[in-house]
Protein backbone atom coordinates (compact mmCIF):
# COMPACT_ATOMS: atom_id res chain seq x y z
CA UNK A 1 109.02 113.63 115.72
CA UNK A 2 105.89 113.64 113.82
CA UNK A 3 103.21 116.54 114.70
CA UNK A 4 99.38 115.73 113.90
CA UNK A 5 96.44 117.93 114.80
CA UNK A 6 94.29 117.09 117.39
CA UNK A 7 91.57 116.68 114.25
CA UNK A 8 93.58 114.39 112.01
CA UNK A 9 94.31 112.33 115.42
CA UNK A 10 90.96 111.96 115.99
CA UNK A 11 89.95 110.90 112.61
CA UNK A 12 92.73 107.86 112.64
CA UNK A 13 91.39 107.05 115.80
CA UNK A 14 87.76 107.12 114.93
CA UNK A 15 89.19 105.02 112.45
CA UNK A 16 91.15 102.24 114.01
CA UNK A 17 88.06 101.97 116.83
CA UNK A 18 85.44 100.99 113.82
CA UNK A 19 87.96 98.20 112.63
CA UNK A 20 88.47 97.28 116.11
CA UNK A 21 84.40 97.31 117.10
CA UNK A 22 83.37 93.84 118.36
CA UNK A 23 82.37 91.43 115.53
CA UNK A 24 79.95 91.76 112.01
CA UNK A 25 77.98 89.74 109.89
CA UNK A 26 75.38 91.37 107.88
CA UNK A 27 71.28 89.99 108.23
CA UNK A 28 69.12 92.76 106.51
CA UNK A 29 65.33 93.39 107.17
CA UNK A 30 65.17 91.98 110.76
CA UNK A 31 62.60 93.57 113.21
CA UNK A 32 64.01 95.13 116.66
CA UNK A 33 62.49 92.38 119.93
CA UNK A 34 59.14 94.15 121.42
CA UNK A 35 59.99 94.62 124.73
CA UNK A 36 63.62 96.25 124.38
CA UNK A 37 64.13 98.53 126.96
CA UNK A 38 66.54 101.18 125.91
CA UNK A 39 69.73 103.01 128.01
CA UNK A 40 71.58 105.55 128.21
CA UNK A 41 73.88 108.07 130.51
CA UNK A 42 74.42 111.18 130.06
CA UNK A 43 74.28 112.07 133.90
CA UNK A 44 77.55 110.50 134.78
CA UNK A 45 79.69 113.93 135.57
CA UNK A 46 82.54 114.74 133.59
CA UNK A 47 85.68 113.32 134.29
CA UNK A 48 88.35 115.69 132.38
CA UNK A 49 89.67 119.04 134.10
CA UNK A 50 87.72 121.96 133.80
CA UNK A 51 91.07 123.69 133.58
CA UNK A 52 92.23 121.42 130.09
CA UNK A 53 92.73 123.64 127.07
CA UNK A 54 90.73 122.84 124.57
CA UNK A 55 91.61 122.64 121.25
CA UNK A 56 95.35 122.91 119.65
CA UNK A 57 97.78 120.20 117.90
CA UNK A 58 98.80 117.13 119.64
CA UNK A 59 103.01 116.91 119.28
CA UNK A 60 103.86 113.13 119.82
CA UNK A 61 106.81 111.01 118.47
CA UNK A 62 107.15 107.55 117.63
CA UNK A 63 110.77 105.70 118.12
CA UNK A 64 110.54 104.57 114.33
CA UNK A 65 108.51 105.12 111.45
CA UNK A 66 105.69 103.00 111.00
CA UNK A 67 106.15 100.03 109.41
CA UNK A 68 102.18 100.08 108.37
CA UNK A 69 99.34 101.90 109.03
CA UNK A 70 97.37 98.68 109.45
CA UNK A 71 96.70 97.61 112.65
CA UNK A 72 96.10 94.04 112.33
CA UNK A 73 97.81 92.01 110.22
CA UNK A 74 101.86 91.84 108.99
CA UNK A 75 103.96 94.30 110.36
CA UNK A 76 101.33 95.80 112.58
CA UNK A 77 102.25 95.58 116.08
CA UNK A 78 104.65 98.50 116.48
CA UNK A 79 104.44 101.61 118.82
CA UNK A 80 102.02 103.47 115.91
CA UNK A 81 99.59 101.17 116.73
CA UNK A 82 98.56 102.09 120.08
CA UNK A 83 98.85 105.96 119.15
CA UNK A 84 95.61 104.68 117.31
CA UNK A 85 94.10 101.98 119.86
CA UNK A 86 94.62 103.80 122.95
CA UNK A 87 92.28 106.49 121.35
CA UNK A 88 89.92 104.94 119.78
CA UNK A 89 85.75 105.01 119.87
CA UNK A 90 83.75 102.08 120.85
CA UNK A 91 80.30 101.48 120.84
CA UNK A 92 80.49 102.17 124.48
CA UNK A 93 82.14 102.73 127.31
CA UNK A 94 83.00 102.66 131.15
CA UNK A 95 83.01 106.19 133.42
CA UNK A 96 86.56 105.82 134.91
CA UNK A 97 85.01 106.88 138.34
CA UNK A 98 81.48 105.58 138.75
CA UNK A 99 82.08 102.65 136.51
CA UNK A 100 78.85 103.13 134.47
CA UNK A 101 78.17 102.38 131.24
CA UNK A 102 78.52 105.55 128.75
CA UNK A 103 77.82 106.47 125.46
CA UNK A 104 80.69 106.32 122.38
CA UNK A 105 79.75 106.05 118.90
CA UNK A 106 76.19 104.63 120.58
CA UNK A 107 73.84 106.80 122.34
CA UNK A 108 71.58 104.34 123.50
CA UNK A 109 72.25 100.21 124.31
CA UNK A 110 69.89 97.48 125.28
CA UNK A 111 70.57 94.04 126.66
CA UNK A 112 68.66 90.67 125.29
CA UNK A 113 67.13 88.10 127.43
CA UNK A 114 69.71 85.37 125.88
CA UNK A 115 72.52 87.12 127.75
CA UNK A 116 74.64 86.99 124.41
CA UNK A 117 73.09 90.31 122.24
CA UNK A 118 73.41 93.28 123.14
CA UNK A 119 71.57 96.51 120.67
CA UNK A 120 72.99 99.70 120.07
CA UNK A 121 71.80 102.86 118.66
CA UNK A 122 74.34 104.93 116.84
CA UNK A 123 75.05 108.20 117.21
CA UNK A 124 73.63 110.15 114.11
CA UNK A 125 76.56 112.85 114.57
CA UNK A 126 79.15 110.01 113.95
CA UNK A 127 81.47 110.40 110.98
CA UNK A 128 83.93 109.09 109.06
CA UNK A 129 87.09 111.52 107.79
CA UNK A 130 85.30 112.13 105.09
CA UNK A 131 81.65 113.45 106.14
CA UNK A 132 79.78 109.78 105.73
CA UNK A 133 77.81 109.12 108.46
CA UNK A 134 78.75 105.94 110.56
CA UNK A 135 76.48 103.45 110.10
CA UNK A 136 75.48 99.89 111.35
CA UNK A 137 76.53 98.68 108.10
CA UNK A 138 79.86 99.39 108.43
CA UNK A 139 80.10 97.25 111.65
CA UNK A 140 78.91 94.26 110.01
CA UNK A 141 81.89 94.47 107.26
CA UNK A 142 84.09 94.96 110.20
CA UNK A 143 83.06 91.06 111.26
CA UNK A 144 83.80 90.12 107.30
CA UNK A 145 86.98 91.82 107.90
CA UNK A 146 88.31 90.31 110.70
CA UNK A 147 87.51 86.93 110.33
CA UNK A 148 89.40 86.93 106.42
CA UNK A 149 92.03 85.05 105.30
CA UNK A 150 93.53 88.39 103.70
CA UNK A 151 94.05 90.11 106.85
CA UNK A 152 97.00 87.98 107.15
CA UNK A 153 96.26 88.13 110.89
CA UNK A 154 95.05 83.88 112.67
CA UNK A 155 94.49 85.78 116.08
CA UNK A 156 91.91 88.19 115.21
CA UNK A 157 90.77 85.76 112.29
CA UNK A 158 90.06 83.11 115.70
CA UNK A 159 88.86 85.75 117.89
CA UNK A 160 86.03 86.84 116.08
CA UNK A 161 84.74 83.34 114.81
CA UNK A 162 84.71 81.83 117.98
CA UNK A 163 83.63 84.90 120.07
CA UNK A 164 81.53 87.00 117.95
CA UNK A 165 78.44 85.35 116.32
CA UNK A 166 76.94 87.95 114.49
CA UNK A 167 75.88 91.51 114.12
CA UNK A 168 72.20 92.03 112.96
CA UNK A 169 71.48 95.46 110.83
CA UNK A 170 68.09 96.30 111.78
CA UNK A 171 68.53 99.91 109.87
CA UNK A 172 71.57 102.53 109.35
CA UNK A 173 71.59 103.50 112.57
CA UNK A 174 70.43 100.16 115.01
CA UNK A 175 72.37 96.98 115.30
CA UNK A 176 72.93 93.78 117.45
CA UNK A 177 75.88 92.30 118.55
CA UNK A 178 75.76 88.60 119.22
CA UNK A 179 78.02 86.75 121.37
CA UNK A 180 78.74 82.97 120.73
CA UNK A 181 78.38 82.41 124.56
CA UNK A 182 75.75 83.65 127.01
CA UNK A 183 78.67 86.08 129.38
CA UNK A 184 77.74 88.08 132.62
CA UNK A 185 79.48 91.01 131.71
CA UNK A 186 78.38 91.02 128.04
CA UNK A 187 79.33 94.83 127.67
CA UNK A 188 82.54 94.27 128.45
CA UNK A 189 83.09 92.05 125.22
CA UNK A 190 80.70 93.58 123.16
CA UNK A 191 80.89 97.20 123.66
């Protein structure tokens, strides 16, 4: 059995849901679209129990050790791996009642007319295990990252070419993602 705390789990999770965030290629200096109108939620009501202890270690064991800590990639696809996914921050996400759209390492999102971008403002409290701040930067070497050759990994290297165009940097904190393909439900691929 192998015993984390709650803090170290959280910090390989924040982790893994950076590498996993939806596509990244880097275009510095661009200027934000005029006529973005900015969301958010933070009405949707809690959905945890009141009653949940906070705090404490998480106690969880795996039926092997991990083969790798990578999660794409040789060797990667064991039960560790979705100790990390499962867990994981996106950009955004969905309210598991009301279905709405809610804030994850974004506070704010925006939609573009071309039905392909979507624009996300991070959250300025987001950090890396280490104290850096999480920045829009670091979503754009995700793209670089997944679509190499030394990820050892064709699936995600396919995935994000043909389904992820870009992410544009607009400053640390404000990015774009751009699909390849106008989609209806764009937040569900790009979030």
């Amino acid at each position: 059995m192998i015993g984390i705390g709650v803090k170290t789990f959280s910090k390989l999770a924040l982790i893994a849901g950076i590498l996993f965030l939806h596509s990244f290629s880097y275009a510095a200096g661009p200027e934000l679209p005029k006529d973005i109108k900015w969301l958010t939620n933070d009405s949707d009501p809690v959905f945890a129990s009141p009653d949940a202890k906070r705090g404490g270690t998480f106690h969880s064991s795996l039926m092997s050790f991990p083969m790798t800590f990578r999660v794409v990639g040789p060797d990667s696809n064991g039960s560790f791996r979705s100790a990390i996914l499962d867990n994981h921050l996106s950009l955004i996400g969905m309210h598991p009642n009301t279905m709405n759209i809610i804030p994850e390492l974004a506070t704010h999102w925006a939609f573009g007319k071309d039905k392909k971008t979507m624009y996300f403002r991070l959250n300025r409290k987001a950090r890396w295990s280490d104290g850096v701040p999480v920045m829009a930067k670091d979503f754009a070497y995700t793209l670089e990252f997944m679509r190499s050759k030394h990820i050892v990994a064709p699936w995600y290297n396919d995935y994000y070419t043909k389904e992820i165009e870009k992410v544009v940097v607009y400053d640390d904190y404000t990015l774009a993602v751009v699909a390849t393909k106008a989609e209806p439900d764009l937040y569900l691929k790009l979030g």
